[in-house]
N, C-alpha and C. Protein backbone atom coordinates (compact mmCIF):
# COMPACT_ATOMS: atom_id res chain seq x y z
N UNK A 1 -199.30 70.84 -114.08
CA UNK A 1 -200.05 69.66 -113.69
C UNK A 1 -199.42 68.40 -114.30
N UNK A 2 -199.05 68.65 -115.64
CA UNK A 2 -198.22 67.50 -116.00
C UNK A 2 -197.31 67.23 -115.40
N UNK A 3 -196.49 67.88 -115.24
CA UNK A 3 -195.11 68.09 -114.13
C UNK A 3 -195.17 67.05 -113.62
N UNK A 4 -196.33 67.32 -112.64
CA UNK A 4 -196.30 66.45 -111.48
C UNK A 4 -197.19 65.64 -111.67
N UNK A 5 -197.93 64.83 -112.28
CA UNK A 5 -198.42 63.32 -112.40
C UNK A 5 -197.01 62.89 -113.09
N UNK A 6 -195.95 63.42 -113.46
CA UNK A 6 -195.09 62.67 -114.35
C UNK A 6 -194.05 62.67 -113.10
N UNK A 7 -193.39 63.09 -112.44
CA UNK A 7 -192.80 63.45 -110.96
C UNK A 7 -193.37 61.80 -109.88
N UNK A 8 -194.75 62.50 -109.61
CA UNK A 8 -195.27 61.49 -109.09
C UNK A 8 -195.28 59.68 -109.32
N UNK A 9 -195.57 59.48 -110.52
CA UNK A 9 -194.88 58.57 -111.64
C UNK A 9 -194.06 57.81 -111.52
N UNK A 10 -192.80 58.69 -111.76
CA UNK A 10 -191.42 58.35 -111.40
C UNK A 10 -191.35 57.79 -110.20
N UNK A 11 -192.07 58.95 -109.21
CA UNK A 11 -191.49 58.42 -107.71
C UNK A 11 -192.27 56.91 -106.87
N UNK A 12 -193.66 57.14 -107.76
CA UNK A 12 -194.06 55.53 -107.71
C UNK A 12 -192.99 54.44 -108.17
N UNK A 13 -192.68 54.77 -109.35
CA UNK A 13 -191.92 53.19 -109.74
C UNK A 13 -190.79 53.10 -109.11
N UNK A 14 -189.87 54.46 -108.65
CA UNK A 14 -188.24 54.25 -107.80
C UNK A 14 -188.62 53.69 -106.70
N UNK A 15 -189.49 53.60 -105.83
CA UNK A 15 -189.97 52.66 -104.84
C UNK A 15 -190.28 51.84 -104.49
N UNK A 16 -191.04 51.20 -105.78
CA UNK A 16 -191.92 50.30 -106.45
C UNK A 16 -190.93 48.63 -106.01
N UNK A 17 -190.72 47.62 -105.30
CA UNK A 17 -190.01 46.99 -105.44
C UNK A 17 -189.48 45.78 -106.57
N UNK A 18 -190.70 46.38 -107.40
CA UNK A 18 -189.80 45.67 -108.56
C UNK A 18 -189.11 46.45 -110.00
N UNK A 19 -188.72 47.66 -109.47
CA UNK A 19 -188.47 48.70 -110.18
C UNK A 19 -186.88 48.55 -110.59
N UNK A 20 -186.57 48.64 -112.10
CA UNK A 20 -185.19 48.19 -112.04
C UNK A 20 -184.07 47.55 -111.84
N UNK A 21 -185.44 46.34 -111.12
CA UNK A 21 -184.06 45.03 -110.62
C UNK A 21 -184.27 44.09 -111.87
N UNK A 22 -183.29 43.59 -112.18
CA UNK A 22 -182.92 42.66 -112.88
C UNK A 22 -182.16 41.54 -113.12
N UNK A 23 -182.61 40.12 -113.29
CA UNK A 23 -181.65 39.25 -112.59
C UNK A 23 -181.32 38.35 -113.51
N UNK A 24 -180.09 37.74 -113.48
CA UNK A 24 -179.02 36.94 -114.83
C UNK A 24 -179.81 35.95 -114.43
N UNK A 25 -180.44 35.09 -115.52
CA UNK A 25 -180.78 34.03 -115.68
C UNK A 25 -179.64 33.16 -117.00
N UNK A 26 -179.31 31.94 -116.05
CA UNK A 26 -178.55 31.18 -117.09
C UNK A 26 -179.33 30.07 -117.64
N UNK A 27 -179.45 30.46 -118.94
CA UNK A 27 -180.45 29.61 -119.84
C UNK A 27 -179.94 28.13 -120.33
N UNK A 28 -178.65 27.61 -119.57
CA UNK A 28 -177.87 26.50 -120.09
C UNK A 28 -178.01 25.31 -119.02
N UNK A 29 -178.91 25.79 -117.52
CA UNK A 29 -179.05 24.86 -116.77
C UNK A 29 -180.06 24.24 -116.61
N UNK A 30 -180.43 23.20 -116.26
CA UNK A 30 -181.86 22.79 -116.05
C UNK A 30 -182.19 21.99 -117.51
N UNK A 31 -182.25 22.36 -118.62
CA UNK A 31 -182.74 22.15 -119.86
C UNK A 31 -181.18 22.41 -121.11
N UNK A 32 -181.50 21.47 -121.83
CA UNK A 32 -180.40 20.32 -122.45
C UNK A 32 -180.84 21.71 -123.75
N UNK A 33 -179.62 22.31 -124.87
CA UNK A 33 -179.77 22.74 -125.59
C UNK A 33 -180.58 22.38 -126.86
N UNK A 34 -180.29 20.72 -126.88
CA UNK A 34 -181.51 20.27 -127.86
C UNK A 34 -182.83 20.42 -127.43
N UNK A 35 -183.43 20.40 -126.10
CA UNK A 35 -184.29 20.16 -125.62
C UNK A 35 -185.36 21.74 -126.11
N UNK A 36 -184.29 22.61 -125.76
CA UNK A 36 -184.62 24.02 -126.00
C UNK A 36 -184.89 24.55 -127.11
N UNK A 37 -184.01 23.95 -128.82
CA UNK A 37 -184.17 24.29 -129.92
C UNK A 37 -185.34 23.39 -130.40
N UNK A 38 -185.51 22.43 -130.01
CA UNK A 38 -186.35 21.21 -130.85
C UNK A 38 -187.46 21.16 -129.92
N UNK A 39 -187.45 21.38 -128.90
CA UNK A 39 -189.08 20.81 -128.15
C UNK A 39 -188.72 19.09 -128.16
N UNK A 40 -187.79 18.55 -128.18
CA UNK A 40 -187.79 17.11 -128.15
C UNK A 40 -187.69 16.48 -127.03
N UNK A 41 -188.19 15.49 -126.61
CA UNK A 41 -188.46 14.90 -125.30
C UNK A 41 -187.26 13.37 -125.59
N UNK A 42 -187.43 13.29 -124.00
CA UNK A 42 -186.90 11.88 -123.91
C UNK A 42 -187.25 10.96 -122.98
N UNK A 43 -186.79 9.88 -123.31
CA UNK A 43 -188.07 8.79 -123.04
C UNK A 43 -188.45 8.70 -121.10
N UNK A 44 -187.17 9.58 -120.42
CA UNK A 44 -187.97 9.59 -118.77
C UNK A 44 -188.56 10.75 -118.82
N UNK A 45 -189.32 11.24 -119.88
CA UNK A 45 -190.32 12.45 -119.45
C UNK A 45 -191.83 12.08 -120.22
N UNK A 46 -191.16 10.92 -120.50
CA UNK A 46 -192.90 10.36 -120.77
C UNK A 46 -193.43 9.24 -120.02
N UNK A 47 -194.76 9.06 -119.29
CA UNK A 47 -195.48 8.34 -118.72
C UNK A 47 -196.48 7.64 -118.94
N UNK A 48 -196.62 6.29 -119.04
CA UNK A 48 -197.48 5.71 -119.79
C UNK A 48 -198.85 5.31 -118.63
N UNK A 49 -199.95 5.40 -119.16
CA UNK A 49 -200.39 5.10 -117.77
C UNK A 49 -202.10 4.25 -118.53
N UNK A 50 -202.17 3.19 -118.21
CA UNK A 50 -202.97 2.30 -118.66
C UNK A 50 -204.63 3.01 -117.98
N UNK A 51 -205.45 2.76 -118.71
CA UNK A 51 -207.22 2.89 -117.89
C UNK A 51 -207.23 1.97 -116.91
N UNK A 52 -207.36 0.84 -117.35
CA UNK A 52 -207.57 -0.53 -116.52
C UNK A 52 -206.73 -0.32 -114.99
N UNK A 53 -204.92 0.70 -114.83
CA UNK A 53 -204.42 0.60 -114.21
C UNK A 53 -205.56 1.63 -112.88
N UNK A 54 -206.34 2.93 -113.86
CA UNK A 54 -207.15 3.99 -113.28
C UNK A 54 -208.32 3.14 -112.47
N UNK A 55 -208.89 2.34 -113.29
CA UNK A 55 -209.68 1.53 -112.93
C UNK A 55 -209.93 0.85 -111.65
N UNK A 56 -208.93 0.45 -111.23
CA UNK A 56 -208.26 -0.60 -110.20
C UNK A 56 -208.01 0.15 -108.80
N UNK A 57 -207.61 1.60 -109.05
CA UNK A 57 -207.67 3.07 -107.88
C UNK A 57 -209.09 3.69 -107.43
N UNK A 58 -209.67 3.42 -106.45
CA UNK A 58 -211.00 3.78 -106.14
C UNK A 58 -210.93 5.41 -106.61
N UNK A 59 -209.49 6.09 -106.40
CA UNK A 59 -209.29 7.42 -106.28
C UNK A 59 -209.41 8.36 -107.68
N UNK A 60 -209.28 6.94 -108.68
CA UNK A 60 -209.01 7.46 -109.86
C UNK A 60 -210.67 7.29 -110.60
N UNK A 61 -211.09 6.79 -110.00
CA UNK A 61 -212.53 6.00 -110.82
C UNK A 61 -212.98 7.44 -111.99
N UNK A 62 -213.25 8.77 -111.22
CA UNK A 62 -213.70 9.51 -112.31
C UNK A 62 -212.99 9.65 -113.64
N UNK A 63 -211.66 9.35 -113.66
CA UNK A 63 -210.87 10.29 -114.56
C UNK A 63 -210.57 8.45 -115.29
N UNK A 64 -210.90 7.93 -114.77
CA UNK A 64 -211.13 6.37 -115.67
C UNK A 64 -212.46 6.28 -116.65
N UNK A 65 -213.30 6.40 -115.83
CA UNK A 65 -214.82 6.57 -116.58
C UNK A 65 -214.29 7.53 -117.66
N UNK A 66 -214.23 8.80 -117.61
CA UNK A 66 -213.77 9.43 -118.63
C UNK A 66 -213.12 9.29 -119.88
N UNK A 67 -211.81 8.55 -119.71
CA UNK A 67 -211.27 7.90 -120.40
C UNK A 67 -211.41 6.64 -121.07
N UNK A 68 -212.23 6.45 -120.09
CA UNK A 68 -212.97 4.78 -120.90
C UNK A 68 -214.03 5.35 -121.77
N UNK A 69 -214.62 6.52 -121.74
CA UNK A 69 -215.98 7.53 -122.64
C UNK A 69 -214.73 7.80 -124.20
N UNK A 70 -213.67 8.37 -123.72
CA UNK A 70 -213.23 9.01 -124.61
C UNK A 70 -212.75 8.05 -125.45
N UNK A 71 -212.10 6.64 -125.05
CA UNK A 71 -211.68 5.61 -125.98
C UNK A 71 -212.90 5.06 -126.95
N UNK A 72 -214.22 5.20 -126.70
CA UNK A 72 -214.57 4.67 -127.80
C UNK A 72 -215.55 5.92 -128.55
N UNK A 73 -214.80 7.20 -128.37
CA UNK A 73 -215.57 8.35 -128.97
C UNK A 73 -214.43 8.20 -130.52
N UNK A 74 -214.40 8.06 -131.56
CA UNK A 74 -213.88 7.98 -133.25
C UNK A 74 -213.28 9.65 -133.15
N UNK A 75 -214.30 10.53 -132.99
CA UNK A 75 -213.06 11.86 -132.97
C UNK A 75 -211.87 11.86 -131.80
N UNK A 76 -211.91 11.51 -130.41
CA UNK A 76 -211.18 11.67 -129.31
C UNK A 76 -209.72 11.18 -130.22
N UNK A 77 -210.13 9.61 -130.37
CA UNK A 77 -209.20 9.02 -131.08
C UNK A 77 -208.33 9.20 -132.02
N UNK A 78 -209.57 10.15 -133.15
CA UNK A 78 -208.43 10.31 -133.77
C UNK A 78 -207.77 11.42 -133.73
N UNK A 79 -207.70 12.39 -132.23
CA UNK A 79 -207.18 13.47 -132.58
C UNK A 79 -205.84 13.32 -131.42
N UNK A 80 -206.02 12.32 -130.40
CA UNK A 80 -204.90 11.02 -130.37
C UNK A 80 -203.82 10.99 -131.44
N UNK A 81 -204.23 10.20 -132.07
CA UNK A 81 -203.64 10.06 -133.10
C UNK A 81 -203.03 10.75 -134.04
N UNK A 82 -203.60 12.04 -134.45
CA UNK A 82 -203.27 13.16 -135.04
C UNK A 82 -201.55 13.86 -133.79
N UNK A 83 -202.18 14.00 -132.72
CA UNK A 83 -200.86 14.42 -131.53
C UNK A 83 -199.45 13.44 -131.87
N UNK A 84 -200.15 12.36 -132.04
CA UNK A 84 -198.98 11.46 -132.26
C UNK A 84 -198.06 11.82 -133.69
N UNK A 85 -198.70 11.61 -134.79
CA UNK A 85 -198.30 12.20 -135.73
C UNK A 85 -197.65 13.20 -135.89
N UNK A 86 -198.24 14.62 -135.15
CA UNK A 86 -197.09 15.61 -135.10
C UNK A 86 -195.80 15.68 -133.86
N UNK A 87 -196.04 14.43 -133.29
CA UNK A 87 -194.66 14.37 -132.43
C UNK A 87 -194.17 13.03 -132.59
N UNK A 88 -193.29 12.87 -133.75
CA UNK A 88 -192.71 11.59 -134.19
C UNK A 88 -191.45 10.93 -132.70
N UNK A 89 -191.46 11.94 -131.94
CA UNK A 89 -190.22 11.25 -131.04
C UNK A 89 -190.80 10.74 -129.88
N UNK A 90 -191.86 11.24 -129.44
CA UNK A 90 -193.08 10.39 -128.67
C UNK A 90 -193.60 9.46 -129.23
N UNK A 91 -194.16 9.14 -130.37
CA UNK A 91 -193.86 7.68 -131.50
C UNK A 91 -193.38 7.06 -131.09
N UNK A 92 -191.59 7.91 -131.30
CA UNK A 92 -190.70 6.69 -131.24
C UNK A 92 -190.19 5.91 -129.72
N UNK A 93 -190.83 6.80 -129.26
CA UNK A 93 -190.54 6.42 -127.46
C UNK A 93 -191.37 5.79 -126.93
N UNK A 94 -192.82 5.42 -127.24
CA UNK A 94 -193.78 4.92 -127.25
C UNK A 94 -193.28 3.46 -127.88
N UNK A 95 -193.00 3.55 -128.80
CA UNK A 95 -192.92 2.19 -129.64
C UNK A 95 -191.66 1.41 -129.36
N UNK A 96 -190.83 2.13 -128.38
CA UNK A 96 -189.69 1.49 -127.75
C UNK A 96 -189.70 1.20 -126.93
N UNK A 97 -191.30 1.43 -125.97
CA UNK A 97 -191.76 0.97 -124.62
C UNK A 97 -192.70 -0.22 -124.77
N UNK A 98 -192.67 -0.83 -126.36
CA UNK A 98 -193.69 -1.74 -126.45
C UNK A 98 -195.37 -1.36 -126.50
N UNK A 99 -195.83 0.29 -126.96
CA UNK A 99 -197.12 0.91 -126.60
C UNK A 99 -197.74 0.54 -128.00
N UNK A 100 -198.97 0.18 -128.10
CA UNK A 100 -199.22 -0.12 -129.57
C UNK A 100 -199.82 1.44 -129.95
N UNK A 101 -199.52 2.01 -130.62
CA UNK A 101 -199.79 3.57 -130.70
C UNK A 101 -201.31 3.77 -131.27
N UNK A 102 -201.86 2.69 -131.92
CA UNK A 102 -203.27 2.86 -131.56
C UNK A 102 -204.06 2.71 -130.58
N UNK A 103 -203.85 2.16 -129.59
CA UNK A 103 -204.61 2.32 -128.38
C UNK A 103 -204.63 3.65 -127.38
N UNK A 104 -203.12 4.17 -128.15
CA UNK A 104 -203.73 5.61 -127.84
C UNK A 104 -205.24 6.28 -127.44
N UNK A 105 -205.34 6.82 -126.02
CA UNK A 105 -206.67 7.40 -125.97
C UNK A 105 -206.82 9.23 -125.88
N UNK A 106 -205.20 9.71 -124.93
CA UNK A 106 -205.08 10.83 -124.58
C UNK A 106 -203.90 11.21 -124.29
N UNK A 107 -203.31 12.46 -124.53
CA UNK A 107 -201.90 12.48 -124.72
C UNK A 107 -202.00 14.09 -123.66
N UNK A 108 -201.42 13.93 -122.54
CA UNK A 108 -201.49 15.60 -121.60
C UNK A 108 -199.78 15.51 -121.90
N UNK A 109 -199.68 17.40 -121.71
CA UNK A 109 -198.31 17.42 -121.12
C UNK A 109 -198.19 17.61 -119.61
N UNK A 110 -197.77 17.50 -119.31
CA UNK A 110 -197.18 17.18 -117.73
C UNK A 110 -196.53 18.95 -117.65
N UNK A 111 -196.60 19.23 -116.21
CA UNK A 111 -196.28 20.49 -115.50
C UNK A 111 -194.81 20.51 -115.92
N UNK A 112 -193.97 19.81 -115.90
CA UNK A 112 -192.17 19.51 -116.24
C UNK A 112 -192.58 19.69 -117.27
N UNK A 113 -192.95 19.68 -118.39
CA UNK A 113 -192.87 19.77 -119.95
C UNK A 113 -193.17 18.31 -120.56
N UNK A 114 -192.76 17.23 -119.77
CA UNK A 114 -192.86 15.86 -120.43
C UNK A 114 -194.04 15.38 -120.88
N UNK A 115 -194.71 13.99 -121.25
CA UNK A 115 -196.14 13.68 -121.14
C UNK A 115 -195.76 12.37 -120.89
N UNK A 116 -197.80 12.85 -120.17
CA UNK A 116 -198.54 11.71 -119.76
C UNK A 116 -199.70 11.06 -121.31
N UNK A 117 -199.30 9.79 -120.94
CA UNK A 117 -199.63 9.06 -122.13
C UNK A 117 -200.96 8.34 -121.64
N UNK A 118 -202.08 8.40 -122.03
CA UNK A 118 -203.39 7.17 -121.48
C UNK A 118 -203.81 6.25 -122.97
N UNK A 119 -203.62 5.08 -122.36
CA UNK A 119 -203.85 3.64 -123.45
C UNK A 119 -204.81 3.17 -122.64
N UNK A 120 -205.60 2.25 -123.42
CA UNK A 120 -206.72 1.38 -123.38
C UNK A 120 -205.75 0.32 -123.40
């Protein structure tokens, strides 16, 4: 009986179409070797994107309200702030875009890996 659930087994997975294939991935394209050892960003993978700008988009109104809630919540802020802190090169990319890094309200990463930045 073992035999053959172990037989059977086998002959599931040799059929199976994802059984044994295996495919070369080259880990040197797409993404910059610093990018890969450090997690470090650069400054076109960050997006700055104002409330007031949310504000102004009938489309955006919910996710403005929100953000206008979260700017004057003292924890939101400071955990803002805290994100910032542990990513000094978003800091520094921020502060080379002219962002005053306290108005910081919310910091997402973006589907690409980069971020989206929301200021008051």
């Amino acid at each position: 009986m073992k035999k053959t659930v172990t037989i059977a087994l086998a002959s599931l997975l040799a059929v199976s179409p994802v059984a044994g294939i295996a495919y070369a991935q080259d880990t040197t394209t797409g993404v910059a070797a610093d990018t890969m050892s450090t997690n470090s960003i650069t400054a076109d993978k960050v997006s700055v994107v104002t409330i007031p700008s949310l504000e102004a988009d009938e489309s955006q109104r919910s996710e403005a309200d929100r953000l206008s809630m979260k700017s004057k919540d003292p924890a939101a802020l400071e955990k803002a702030q805290a994100d910032l802190q542990a990513d000094p090169a978003l800091a520094q990319i921020l502060t080379s875009q002219n962002v005053q890094l306290e108005n910081v309200v919310e910091i997402k990463t973006a589907a690409d890996g980069g971020k989206i930045v929301y200021v008051k």
